[in-house]
PDB file of N, CA and C in Angstrom:
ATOM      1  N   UNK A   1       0.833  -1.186   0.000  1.00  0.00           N
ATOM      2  CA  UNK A   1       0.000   0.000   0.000  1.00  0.00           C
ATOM      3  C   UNK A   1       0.875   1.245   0.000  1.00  0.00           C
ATOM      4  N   UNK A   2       0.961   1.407  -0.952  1.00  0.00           N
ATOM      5  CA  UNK A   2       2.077   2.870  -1.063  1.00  0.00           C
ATOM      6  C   UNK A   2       1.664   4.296  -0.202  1.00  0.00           C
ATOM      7  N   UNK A   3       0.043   4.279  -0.445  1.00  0.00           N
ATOM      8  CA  UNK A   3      -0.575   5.615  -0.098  1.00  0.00           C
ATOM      9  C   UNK A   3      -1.080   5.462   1.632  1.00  0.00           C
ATOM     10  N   UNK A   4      -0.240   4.450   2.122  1.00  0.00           N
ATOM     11  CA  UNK A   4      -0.193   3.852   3.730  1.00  0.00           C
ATOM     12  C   UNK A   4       0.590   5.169   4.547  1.00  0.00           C
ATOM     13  N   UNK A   5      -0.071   6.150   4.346  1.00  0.00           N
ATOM     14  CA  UNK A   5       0.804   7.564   5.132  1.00  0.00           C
ATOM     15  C   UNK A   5      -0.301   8.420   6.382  1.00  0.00           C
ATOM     16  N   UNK A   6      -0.417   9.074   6.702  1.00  0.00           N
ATOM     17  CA  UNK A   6      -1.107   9.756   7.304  1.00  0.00           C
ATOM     18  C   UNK A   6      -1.721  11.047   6.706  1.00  0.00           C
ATOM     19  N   UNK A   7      -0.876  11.062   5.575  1.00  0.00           N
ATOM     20  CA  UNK A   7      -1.345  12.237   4.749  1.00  0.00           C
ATOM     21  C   UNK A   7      -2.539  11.920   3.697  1.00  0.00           C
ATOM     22  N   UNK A   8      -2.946  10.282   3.919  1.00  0.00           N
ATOM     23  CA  UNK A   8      -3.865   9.756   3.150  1.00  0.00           C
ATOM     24  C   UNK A   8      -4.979   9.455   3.608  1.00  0.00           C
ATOM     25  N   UNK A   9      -4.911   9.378   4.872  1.00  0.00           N
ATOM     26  CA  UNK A   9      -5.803   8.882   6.221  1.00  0.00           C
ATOM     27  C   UNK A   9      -6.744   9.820   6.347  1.00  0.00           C
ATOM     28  N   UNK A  10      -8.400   9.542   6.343  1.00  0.00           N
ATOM     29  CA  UNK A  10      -9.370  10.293   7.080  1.00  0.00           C
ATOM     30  C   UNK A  10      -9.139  10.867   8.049  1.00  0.00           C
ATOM     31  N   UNK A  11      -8.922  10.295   8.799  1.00  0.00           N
ATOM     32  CA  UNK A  11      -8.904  10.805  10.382  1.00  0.00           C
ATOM     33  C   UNK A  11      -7.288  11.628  10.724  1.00  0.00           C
ATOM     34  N   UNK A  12      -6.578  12.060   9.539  1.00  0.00           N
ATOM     35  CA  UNK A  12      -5.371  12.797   9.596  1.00  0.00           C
ATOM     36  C   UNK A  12      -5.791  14.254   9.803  1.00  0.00           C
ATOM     37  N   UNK A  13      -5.892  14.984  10.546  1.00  0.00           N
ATOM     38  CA  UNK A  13      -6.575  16.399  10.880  1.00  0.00           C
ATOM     39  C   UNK A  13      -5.008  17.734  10.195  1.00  0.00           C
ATOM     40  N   UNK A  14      -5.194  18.581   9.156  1.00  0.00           N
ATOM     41  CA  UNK A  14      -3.700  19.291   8.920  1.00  0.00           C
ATOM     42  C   UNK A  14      -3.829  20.281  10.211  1.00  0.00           C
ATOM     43  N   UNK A  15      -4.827  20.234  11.119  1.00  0.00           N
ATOM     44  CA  UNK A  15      -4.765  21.205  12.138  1.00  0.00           C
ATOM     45  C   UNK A  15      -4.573  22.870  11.739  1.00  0.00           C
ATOM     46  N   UNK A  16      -5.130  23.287  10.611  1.00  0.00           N
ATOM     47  CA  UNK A  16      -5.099  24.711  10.250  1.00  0.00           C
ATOM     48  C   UNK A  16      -5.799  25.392  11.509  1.00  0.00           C
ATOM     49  N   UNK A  17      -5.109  26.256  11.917  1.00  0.00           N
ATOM     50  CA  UNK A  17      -5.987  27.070  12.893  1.00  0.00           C
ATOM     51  C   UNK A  17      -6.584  28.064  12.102  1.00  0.00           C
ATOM     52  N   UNK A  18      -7.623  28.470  12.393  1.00  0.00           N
ATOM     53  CA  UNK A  18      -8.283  29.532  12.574  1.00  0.00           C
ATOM     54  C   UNK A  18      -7.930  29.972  10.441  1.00  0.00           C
ATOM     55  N   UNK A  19      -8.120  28.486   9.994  1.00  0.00           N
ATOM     56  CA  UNK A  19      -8.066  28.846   8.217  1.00  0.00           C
ATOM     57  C   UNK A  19      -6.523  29.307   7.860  1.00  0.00           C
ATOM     58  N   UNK A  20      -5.545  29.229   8.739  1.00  0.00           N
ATOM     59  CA  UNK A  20      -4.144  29.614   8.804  1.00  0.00           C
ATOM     60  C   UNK A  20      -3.629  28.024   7.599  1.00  0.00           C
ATOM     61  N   UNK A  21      -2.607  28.167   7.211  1.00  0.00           N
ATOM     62  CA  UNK A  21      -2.024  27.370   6.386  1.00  0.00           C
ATOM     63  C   UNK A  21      -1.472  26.073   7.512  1.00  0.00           C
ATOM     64  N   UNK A  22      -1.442  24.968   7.263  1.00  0.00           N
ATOM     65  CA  UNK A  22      -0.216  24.106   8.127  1.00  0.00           C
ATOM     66  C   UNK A  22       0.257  23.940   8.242  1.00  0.00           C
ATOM     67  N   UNK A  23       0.524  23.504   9.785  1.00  0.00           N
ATOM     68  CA  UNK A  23       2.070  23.741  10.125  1.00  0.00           C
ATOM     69  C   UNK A  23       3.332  22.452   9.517  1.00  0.00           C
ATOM     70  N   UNK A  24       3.945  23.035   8.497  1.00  0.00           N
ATOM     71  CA  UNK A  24       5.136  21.984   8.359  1.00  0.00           C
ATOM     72  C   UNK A  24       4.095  20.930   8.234  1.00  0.00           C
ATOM     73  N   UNK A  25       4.716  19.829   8.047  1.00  0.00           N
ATOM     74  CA  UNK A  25       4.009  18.570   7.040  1.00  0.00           C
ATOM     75  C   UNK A  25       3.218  17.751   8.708  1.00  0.00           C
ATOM     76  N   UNK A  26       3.128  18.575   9.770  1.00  0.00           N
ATOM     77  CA  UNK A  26       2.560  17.723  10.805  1.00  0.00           C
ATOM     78  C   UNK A  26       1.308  18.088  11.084  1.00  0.00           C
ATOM     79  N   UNK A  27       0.487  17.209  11.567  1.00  0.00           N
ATOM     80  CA  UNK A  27      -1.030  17.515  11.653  1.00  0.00           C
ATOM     81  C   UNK A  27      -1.218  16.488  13.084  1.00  0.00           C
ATOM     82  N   UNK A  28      -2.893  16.716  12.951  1.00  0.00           N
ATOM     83  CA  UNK A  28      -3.118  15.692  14.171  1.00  0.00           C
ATOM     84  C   UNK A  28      -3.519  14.304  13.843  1.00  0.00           C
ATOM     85  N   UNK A  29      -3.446  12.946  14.671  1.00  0.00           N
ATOM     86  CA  UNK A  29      -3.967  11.461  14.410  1.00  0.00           C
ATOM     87  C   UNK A  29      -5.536  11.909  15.101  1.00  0.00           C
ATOM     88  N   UNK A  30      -6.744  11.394  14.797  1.00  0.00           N
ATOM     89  CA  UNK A  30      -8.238  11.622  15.117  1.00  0.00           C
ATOM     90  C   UNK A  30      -8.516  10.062  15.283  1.00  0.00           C
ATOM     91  N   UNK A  31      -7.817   9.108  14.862  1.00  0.00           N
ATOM     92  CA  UNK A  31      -8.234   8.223  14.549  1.00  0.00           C
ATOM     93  C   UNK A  31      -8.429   7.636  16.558  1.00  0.00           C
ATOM     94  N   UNK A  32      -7.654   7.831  17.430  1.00  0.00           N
ATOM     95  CA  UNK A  32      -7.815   7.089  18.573  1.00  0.00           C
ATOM     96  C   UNK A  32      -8.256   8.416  19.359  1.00  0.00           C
ATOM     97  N   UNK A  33      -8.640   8.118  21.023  1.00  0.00           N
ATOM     98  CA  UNK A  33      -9.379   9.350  21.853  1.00  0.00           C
ATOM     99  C   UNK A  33      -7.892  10.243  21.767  1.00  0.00           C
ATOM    100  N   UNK A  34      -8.006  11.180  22.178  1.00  0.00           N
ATOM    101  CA  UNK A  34      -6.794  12.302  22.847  1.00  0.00           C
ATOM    102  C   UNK A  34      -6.357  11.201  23.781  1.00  0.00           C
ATOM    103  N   UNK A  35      -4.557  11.805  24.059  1.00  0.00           N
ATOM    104  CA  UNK A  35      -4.313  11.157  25.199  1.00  0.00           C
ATOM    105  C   UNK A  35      -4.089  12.174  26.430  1.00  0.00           C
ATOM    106  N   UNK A  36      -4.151  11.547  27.387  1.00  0.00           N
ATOM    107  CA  UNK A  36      -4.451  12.245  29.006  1.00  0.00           C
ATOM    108  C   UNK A  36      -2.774  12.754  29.547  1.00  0.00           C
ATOM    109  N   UNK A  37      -2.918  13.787  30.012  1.00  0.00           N
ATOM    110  CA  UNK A  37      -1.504  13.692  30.319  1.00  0.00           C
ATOM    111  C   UNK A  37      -1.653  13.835  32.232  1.00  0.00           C
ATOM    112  N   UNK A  38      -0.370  13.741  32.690  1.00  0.00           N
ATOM    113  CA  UNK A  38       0.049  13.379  33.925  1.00  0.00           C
ATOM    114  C   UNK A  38      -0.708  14.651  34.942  1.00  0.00           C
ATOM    115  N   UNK A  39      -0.777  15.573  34.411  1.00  0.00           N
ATOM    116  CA  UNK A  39      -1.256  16.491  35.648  1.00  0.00           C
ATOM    117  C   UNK A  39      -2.441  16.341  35.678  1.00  0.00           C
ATOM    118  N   UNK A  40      -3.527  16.121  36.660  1.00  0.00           N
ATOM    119  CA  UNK A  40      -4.843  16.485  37.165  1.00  0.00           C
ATOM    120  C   UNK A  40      -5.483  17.329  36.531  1.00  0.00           C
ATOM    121  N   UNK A  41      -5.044  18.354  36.164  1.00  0.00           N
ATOM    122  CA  UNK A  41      -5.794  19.527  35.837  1.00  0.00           C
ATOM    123  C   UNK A  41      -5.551  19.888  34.056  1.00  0.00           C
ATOM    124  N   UNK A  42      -4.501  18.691  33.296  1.00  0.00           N
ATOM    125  CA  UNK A  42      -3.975  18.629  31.862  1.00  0.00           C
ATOM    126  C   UNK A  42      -5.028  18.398  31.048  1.00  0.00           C
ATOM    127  N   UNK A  43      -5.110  19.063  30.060  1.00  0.00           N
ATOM    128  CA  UNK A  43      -5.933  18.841  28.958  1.00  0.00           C
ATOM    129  C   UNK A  43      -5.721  17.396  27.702  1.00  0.00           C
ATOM    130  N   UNK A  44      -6.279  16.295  27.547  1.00  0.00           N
ATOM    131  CA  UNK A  44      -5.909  15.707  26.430  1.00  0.00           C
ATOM    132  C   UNK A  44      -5.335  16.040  25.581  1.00  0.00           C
ATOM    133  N   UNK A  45      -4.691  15.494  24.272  1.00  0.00           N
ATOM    134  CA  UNK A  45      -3.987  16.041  23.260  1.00  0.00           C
ATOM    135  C   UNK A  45      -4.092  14.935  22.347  1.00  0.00           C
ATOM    136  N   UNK A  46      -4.644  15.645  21.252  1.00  0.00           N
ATOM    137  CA  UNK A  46      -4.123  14.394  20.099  1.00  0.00           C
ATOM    138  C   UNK A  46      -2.658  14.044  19.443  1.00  0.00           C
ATOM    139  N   UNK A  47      -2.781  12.971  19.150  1.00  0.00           N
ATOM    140  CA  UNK A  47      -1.250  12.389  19.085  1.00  0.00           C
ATOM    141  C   UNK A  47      -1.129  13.762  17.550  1.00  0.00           C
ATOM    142  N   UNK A  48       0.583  13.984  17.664  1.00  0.00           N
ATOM    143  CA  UNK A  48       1.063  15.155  16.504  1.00  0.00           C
ATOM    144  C   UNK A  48       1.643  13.470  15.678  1.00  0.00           C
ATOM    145  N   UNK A  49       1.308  13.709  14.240  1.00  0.00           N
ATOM    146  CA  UNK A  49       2.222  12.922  13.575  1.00  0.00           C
ATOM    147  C   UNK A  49       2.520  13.912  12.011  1.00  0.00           C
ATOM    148  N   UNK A  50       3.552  13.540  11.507  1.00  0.00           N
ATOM    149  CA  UNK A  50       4.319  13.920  10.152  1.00  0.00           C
ATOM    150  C   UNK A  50       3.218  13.215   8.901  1.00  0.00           C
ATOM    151  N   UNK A  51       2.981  14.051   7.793  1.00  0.00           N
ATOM    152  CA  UNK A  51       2.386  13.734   6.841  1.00  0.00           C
ATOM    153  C   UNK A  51       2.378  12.352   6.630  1.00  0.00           C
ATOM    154  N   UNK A  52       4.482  12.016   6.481  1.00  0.00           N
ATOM    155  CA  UNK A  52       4.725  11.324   5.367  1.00  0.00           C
ATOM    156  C   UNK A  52       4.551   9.369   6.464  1.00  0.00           C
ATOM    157  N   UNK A  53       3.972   9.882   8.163  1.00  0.00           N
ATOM    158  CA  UNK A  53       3.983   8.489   8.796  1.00  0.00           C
ATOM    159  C   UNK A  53       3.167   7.704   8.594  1.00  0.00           C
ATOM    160  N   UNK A  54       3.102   6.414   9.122  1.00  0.00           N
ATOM    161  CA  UNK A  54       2.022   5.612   8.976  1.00  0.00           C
ATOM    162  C   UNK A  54       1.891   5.122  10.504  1.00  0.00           C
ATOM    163  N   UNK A  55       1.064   4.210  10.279  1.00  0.00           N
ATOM    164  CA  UNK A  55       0.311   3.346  11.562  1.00  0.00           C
ATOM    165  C   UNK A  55       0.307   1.851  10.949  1.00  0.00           C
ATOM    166  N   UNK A  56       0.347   0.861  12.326  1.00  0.00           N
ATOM    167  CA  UNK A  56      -0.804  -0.219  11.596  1.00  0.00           C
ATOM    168  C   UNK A  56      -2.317  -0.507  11.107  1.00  0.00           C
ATOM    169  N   UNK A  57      -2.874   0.653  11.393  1.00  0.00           N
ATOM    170  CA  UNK A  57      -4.268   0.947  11.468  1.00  0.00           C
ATOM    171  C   UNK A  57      -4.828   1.191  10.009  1.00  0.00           C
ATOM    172  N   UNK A  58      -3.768   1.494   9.041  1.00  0.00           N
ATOM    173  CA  UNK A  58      -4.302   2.380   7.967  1.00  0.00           C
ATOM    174  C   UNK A  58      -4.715   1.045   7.268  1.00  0.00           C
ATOM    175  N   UNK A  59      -5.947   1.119   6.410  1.00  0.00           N
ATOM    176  CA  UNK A  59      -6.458   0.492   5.192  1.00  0.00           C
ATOM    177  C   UNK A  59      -6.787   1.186   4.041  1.00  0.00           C
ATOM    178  N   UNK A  60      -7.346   0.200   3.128  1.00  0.00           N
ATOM    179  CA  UNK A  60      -7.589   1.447   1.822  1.00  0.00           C
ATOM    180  C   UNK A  60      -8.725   2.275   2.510  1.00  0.00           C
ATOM    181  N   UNK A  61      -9.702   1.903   3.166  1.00  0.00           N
ATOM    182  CA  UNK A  61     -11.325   1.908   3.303  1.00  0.00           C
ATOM    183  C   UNK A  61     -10.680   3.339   4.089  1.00  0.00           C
ATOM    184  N   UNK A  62      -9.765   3.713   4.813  1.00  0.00           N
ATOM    185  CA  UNK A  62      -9.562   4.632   5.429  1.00  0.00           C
ATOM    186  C   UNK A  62      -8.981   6.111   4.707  1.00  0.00           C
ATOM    187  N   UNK A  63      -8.822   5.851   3.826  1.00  0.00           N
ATOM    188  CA  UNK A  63      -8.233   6.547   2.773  1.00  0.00           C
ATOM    189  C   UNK A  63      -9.107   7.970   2.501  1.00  0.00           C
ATOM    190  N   UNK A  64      -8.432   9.400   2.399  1.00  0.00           N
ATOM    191  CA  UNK A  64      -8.952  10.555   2.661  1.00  0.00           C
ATOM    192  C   UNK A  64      -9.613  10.897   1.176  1.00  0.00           C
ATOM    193  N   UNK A  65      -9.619  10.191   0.460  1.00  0.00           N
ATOM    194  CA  UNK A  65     -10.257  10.453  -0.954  1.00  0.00           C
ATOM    195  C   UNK A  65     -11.876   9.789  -1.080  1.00  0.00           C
ATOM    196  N   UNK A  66     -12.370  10.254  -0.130  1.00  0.00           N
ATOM    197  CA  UNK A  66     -14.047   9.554  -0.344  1.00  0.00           C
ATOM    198  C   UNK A  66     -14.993  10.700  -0.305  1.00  0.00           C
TER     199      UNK A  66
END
């Protein structure tokens, strides 16, 4: 699967703020919950990944062209 990237993936978010361009080839993963961080009072965060990564998760069916 060549197009096995994150830059192909539905659930790959480019994280434009506010209609701003994106940042460098990294965006957010949507595909699992936010993760929790250590302080009590920390906000979740979605995992940051690079365009060009993958997962084991990716299939065609997931693919950002639908």
């Amino acid at each position: 699967m060549a197009n096995a990237k994150c830059e192909s993936c539905k659930y790959f978010d480019e994280h434009k703020v506010n209609g701003a361009a994106a940042a460098a080839d990294e965006g957010l993963c949507r595909f699992n919950p936010p993760v929790s961080q250590p302080e009590p009072k920390g906000h979740g965060l979605w995992p940051v990944v690079g365009a060009a990564d993958w997962c084991g998760h990716f299939t065609p069916a997931m693919s950002a062209a639908e």
